[in-house]
ModelCIF file with pLDDT and N, C-alpha, C, O atoms, coordinates in Angstrom:
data_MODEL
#
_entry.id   MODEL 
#
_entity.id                         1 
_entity.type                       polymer 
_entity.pdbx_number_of_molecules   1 
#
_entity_poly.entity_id                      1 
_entity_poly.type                           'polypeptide(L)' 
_entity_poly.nstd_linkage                   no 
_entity_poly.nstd_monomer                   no 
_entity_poly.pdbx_seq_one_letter_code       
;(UNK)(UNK)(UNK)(UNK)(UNK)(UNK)(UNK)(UNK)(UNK)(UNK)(UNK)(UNK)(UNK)(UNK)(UNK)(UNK)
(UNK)(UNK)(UNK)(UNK)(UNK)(UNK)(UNK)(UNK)(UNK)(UNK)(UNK)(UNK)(UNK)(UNK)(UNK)(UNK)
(UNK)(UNK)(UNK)(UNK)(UNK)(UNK)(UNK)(UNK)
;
_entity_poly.pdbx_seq_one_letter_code_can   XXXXXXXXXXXXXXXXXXXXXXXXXXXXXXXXXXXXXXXX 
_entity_poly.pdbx_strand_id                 A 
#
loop_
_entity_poly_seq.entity_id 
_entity_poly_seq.num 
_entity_poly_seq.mon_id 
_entity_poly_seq.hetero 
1 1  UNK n 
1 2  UNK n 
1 3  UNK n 
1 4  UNK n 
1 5  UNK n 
1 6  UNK n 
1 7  UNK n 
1 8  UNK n 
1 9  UNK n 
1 10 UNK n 
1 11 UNK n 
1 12 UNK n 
1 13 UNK n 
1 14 UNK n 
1 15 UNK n 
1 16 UNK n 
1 17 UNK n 
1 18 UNK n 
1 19 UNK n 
1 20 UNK n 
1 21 UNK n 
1 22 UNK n 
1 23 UNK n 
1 24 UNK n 
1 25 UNK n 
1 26 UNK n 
1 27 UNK n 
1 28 UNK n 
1 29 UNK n 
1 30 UNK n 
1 31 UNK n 
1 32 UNK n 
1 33 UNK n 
1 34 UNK n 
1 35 UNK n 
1 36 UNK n 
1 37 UNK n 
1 38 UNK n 
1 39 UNK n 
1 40 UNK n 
#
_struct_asym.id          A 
_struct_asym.entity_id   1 
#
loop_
_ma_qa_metric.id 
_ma_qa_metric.mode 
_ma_qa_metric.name 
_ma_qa_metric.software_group_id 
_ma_qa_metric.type 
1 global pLDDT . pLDDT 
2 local  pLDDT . pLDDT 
#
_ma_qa_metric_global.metric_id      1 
_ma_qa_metric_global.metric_value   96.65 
_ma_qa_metric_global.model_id       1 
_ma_qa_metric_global.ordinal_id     1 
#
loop_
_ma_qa_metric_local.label_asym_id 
_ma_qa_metric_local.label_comp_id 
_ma_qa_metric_local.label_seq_id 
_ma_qa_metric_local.metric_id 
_ma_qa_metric_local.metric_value 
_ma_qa_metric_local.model_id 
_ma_qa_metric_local.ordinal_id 
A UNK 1  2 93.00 1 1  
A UNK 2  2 94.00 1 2  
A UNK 3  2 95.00 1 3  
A UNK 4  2 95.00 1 4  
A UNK 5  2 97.00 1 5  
A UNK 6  2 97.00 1 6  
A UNK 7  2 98.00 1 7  
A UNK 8  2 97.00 1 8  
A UNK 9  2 97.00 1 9  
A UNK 10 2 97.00 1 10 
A UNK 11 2 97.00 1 11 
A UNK 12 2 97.00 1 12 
A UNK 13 2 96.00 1 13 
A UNK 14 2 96.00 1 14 
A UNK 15 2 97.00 1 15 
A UNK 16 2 96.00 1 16 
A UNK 17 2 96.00 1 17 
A UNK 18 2 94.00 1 18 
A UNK 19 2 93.00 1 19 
A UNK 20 2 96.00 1 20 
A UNK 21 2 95.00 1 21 
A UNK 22 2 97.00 1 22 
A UNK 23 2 96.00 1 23 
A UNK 24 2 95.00 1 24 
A UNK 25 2 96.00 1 25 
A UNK 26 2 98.00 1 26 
A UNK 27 2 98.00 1 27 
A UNK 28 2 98.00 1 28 
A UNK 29 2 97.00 1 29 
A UNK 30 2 98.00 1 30 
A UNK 31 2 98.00 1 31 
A UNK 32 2 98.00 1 32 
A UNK 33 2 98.00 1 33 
A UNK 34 2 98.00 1 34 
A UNK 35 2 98.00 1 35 
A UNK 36 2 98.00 1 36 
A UNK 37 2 98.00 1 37 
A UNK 38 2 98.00 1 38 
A UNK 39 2 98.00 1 39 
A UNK 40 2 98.00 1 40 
#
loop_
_atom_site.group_PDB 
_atom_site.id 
_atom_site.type_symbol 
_atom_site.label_atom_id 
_atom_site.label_alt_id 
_atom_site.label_comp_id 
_atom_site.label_asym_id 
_atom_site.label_entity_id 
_atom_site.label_seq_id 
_atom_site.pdbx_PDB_ins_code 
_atom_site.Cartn_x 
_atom_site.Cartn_y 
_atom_site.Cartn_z 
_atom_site.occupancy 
_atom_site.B_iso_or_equiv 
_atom_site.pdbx_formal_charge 
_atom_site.auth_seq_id 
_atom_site.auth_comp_id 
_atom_site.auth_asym_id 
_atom_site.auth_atom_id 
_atom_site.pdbx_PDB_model_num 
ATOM 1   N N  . UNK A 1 1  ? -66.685 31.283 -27.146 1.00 93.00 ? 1  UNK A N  1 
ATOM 2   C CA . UNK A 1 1  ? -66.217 32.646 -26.892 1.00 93.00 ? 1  UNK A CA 1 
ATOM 3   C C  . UNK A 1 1  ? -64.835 32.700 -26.254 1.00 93.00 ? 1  UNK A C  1 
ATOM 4   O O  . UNK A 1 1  ? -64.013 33.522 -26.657 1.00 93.00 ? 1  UNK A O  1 
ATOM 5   N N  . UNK A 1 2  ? -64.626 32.065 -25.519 1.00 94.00 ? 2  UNK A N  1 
ATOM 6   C CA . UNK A 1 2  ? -63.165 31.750 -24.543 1.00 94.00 ? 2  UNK A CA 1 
ATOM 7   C C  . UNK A 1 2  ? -62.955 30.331 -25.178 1.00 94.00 ? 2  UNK A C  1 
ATOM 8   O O  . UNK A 1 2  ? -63.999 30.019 -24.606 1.00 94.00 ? 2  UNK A O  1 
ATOM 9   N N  . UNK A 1 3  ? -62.808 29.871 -25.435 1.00 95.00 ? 3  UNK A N  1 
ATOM 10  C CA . UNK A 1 3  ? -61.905 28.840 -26.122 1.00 95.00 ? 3  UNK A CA 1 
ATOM 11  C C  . UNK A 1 3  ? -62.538 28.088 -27.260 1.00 95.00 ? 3  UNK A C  1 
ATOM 12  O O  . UNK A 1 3  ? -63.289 27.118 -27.362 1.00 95.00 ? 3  UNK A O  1 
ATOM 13  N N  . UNK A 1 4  ? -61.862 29.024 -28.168 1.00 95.00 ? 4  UNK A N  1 
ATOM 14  C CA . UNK A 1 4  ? -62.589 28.730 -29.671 1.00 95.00 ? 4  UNK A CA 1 
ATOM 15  C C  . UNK A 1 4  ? -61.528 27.965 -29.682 1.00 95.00 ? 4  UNK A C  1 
ATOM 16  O O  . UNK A 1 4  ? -62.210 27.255 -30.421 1.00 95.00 ? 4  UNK A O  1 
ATOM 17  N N  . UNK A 1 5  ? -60.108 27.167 -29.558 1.00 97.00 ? 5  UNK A N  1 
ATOM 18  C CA . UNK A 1 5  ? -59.070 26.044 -30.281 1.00 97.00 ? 5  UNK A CA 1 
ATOM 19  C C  . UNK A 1 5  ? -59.668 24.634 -30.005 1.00 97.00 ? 5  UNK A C  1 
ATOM 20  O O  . UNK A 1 5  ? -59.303 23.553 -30.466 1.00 97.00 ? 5  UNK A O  1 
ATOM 21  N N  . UNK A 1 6  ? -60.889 24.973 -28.958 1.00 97.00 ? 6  UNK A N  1 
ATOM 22  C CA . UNK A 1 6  ? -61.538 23.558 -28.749 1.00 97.00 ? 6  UNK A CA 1 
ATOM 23  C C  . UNK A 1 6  ? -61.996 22.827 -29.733 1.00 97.00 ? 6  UNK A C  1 
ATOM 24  O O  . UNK A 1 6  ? -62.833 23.302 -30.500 1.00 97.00 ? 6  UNK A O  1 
ATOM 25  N N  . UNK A 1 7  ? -61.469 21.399 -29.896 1.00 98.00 ? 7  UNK A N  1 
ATOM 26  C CA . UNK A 1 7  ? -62.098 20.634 -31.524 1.00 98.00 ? 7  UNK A CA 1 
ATOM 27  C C  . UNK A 1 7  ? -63.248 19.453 -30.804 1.00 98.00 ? 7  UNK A C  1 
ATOM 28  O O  . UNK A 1 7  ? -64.195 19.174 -31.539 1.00 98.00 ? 7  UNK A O  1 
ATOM 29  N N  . UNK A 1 8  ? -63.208 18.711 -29.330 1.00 97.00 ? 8  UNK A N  1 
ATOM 30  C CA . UNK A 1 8  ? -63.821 18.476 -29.208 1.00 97.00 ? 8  UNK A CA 1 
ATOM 31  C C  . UNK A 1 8  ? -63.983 18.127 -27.504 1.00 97.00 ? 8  UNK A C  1 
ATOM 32  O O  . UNK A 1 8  ? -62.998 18.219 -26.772 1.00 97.00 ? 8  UNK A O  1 
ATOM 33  N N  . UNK A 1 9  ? -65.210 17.757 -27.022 1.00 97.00 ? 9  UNK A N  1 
ATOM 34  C CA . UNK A 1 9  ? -65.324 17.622 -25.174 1.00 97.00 ? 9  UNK A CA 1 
ATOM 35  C C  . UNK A 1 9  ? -66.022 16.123 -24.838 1.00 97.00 ? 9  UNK A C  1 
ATOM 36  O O  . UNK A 1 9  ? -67.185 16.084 -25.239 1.00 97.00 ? 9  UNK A O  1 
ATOM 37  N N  . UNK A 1 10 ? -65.654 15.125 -24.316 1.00 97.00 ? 10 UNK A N  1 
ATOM 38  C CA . UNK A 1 10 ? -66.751 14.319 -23.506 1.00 97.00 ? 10 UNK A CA 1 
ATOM 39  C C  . UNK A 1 10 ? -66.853 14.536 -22.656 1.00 97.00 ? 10 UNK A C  1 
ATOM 40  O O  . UNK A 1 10 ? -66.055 15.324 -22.148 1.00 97.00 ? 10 UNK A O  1 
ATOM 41  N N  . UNK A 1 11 ? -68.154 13.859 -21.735 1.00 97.00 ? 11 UNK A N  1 
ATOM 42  C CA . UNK A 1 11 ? -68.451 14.258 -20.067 1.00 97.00 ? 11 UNK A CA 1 
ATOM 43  C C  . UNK A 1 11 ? -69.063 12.802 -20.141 1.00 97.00 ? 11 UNK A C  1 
ATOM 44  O O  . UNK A 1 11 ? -69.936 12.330 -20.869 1.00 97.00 ? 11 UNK A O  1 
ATOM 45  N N  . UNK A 1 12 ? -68.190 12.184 -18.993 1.00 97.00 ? 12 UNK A N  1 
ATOM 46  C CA . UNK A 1 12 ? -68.798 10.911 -18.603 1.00 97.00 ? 12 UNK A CA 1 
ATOM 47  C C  . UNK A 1 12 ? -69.012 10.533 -17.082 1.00 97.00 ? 12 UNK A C  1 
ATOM 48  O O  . UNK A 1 12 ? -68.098 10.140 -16.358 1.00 97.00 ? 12 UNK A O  1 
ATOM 49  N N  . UNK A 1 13 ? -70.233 10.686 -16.709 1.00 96.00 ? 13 UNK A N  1 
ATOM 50  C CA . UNK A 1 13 ? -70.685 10.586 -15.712 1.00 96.00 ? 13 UNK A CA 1 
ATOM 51  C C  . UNK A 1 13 ? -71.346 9.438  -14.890 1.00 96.00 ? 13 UNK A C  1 
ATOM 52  O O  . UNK A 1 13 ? -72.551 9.287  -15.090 1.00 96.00 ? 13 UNK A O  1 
ATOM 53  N N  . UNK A 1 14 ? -70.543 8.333  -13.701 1.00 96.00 ? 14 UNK A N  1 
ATOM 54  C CA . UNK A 1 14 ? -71.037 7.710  -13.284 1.00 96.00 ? 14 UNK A CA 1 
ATOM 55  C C  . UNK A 1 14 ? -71.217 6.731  -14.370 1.00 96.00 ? 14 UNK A C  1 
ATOM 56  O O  . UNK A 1 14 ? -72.247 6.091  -14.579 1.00 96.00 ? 14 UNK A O  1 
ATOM 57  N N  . UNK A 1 15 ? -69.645 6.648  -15.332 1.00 97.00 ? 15 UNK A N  1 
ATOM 58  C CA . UNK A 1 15 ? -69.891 5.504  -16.263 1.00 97.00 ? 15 UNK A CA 1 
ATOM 59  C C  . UNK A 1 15 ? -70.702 5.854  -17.319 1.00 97.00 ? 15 UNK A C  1 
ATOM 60  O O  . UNK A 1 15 ? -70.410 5.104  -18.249 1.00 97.00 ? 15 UNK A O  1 
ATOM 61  N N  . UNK A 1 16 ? -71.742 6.763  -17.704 1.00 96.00 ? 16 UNK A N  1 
ATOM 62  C CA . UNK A 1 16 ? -72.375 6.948  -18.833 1.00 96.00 ? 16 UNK A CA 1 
ATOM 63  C C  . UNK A 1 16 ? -72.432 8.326  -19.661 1.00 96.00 ? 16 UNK A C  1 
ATOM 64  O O  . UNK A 1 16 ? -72.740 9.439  -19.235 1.00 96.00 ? 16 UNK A O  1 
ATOM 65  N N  . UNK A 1 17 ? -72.023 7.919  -21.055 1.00 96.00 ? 17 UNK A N  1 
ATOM 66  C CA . UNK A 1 17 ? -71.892 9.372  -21.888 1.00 96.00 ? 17 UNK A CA 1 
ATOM 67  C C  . UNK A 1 17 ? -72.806 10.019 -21.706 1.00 96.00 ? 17 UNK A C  1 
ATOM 68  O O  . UNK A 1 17 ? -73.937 9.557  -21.854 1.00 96.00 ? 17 UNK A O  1 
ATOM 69  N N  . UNK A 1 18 ? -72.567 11.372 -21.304 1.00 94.00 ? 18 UNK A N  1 
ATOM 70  C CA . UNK A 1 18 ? -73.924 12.617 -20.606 1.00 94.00 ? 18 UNK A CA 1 
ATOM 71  C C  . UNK A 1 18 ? -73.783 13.311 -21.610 1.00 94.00 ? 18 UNK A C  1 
ATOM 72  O O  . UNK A 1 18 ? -74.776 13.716 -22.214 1.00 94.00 ? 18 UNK A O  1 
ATOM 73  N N  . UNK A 1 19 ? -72.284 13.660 -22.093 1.00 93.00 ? 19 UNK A N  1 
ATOM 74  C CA . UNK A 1 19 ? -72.474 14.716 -23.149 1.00 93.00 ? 19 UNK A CA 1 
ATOM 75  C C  . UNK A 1 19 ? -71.124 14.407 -24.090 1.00 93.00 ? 19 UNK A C  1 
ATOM 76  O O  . UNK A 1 19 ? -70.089 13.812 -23.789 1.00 93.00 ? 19 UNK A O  1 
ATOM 77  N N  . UNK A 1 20 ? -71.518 15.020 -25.308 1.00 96.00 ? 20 UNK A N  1 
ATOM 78  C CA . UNK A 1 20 ? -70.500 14.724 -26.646 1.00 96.00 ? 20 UNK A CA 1 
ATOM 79  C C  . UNK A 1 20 ? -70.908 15.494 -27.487 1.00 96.00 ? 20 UNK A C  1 
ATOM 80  O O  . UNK A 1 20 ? -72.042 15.460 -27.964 1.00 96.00 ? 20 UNK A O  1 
ATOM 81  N N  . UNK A 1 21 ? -69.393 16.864 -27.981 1.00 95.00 ? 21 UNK A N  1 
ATOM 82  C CA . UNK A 1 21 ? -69.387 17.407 -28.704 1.00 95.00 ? 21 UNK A CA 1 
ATOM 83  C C  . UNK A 1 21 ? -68.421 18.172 -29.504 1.00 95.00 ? 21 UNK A C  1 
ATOM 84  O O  . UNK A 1 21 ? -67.509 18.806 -28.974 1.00 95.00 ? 21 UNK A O  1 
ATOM 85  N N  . UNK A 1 22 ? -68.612 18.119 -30.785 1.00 97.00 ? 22 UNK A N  1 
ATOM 86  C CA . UNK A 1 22 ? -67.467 18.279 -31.431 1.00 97.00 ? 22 UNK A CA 1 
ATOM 87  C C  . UNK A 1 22 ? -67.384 19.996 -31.839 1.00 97.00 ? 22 UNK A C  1 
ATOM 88  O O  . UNK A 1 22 ? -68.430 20.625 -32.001 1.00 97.00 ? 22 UNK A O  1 
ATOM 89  N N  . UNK A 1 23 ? -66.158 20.595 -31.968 1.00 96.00 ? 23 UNK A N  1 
ATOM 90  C CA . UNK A 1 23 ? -66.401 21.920 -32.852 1.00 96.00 ? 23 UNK A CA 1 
ATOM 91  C C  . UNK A 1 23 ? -65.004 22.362 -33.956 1.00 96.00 ? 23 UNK A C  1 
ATOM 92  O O  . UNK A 1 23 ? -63.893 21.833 -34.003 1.00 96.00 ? 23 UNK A O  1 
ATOM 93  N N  . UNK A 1 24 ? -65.339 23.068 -34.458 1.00 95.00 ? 24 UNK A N  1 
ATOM 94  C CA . UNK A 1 24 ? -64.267 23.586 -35.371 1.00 95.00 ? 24 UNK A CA 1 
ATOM 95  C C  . UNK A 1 24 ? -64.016 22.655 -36.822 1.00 95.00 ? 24 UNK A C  1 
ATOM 96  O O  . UNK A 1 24 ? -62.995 22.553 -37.502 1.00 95.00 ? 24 UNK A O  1 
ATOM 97  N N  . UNK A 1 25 ? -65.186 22.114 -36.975 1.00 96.00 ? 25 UNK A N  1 
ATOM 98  C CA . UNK A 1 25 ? -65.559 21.254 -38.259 1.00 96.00 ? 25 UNK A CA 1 
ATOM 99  C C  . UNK A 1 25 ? -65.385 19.768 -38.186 1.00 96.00 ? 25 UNK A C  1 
ATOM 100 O O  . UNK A 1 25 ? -65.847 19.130 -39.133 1.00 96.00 ? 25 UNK A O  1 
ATOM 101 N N  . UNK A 1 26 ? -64.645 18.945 -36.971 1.00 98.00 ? 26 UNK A N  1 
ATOM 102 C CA . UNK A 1 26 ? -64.193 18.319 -36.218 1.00 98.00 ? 26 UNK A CA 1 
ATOM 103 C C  . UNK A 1 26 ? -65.325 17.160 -36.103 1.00 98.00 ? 26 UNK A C  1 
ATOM 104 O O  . UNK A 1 26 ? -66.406 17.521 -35.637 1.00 98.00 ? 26 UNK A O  1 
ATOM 105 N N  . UNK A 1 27 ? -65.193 15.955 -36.442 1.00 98.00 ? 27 UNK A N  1 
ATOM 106 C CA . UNK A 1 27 ? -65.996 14.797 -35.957 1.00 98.00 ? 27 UNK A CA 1 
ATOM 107 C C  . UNK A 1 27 ? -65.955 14.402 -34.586 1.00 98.00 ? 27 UNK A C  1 
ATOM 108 O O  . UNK A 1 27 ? -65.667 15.146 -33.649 1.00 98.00 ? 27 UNK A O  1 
ATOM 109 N N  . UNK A 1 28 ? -66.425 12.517 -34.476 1.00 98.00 ? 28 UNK A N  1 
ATOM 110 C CA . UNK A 1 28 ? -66.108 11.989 -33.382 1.00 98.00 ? 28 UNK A CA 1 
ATOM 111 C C  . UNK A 1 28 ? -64.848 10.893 -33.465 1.00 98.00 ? 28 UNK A C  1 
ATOM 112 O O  . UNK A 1 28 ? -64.354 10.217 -32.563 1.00 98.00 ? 28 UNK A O  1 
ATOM 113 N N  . UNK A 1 29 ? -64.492 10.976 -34.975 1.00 97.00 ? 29 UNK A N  1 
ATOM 114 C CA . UNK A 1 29 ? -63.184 10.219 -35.465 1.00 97.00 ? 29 UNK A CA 1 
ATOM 115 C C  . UNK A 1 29 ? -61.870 11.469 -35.561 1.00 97.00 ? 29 UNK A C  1 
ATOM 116 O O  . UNK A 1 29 ? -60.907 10.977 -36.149 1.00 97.00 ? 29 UNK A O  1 
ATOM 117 N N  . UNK A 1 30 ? -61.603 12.984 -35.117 1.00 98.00 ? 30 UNK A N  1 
ATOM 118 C CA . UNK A 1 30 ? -60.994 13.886 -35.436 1.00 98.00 ? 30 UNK A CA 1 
ATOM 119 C C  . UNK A 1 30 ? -59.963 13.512 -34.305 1.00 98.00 ? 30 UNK A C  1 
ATOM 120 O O  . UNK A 1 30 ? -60.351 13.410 -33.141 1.00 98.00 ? 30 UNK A O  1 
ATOM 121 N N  . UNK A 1 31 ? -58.810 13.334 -34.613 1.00 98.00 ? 31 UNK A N  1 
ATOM 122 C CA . UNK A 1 31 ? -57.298 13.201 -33.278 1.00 98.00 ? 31 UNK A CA 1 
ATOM 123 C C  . UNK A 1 31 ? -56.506 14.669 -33.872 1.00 98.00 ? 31 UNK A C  1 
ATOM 124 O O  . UNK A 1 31 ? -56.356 15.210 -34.967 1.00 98.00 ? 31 UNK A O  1 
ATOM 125 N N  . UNK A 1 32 ? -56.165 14.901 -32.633 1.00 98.00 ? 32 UNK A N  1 
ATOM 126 C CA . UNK A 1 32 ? -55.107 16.248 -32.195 1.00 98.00 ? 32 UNK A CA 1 
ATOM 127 C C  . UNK A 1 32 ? -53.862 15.628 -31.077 1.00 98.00 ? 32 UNK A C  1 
ATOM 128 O O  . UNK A 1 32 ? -53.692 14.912 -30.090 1.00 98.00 ? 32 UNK A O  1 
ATOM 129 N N  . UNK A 1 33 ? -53.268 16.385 -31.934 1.00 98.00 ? 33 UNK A N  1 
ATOM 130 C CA . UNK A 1 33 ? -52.092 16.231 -31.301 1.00 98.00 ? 33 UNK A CA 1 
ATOM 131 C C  . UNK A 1 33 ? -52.201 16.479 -29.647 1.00 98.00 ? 33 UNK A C  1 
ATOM 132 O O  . UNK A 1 33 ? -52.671 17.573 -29.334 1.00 98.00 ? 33 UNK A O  1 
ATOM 133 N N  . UNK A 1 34 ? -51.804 15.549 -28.517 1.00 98.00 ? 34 UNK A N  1 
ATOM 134 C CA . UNK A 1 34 ? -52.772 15.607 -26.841 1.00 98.00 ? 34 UNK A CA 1 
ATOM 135 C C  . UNK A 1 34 ? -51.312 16.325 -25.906 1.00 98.00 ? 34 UNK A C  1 
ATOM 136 O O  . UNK A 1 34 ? -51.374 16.599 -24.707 1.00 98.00 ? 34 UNK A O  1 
ATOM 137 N N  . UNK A 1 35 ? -50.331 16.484 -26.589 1.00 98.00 ? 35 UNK A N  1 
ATOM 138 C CA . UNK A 1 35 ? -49.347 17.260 -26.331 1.00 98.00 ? 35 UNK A CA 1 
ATOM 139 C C  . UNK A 1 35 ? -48.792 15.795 -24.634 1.00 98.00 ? 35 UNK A C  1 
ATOM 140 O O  . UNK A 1 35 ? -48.671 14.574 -24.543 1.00 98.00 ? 35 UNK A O  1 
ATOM 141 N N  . UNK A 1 36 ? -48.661 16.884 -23.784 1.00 98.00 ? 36 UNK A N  1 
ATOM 142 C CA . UNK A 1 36 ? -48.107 16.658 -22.617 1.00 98.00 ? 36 UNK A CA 1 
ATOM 143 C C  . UNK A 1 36 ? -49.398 15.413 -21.788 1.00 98.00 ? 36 UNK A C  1 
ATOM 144 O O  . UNK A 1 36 ? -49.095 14.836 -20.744 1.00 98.00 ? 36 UNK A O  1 
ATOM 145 N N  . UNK A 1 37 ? -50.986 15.159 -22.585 1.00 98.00 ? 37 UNK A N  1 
ATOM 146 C CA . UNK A 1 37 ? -51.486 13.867 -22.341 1.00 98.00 ? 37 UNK A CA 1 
ATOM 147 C C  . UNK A 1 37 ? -50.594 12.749 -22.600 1.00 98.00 ? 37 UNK A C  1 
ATOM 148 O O  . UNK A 1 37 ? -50.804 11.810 -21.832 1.00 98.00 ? 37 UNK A O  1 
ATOM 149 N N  . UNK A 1 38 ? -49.671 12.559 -23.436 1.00 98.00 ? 38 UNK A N  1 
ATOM 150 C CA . UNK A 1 38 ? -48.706 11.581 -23.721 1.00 98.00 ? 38 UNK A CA 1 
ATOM 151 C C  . UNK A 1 38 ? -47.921 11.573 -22.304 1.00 98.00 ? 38 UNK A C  1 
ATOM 152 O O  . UNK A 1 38 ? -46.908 10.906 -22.520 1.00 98.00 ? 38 UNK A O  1 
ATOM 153 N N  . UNK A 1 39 ? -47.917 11.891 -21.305 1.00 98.00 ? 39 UNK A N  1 
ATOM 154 C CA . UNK A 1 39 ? -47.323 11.652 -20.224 1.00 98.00 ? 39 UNK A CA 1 
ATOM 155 C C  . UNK A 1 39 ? -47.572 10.656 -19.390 1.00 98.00 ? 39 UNK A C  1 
ATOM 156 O O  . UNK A 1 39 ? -46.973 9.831  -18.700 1.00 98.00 ? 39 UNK A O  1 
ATOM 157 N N  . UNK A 1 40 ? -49.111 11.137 -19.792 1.00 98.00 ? 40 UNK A N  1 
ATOM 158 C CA . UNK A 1 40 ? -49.665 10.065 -18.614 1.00 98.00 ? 40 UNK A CA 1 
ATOM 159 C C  . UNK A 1 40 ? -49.649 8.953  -19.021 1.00 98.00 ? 40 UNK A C  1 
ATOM 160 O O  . UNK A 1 40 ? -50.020 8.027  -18.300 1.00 98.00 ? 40 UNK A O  1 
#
């Protein structure tokens, strides 16, 4: 509803995948451009 440009989210907690999910037709192989992540 509030951020439909989302293609995909992990949550890793204490070292272990809790949650994984993709949207907007989007796999777990789908790359986007990470913009200003290239900084770090």
């Amino acid at each position: 509803s509030k951020y439909g440009n989302t293609t995909g989210i992990v949550i890793i907690k204490d070292g272990i995948v809790s949650y994984e999910k993709y949207f907007k037709g989007c796999t777990a192989n789908s790359r986007v451009h990470v913009y200003s992540v290239t900084k770090s």
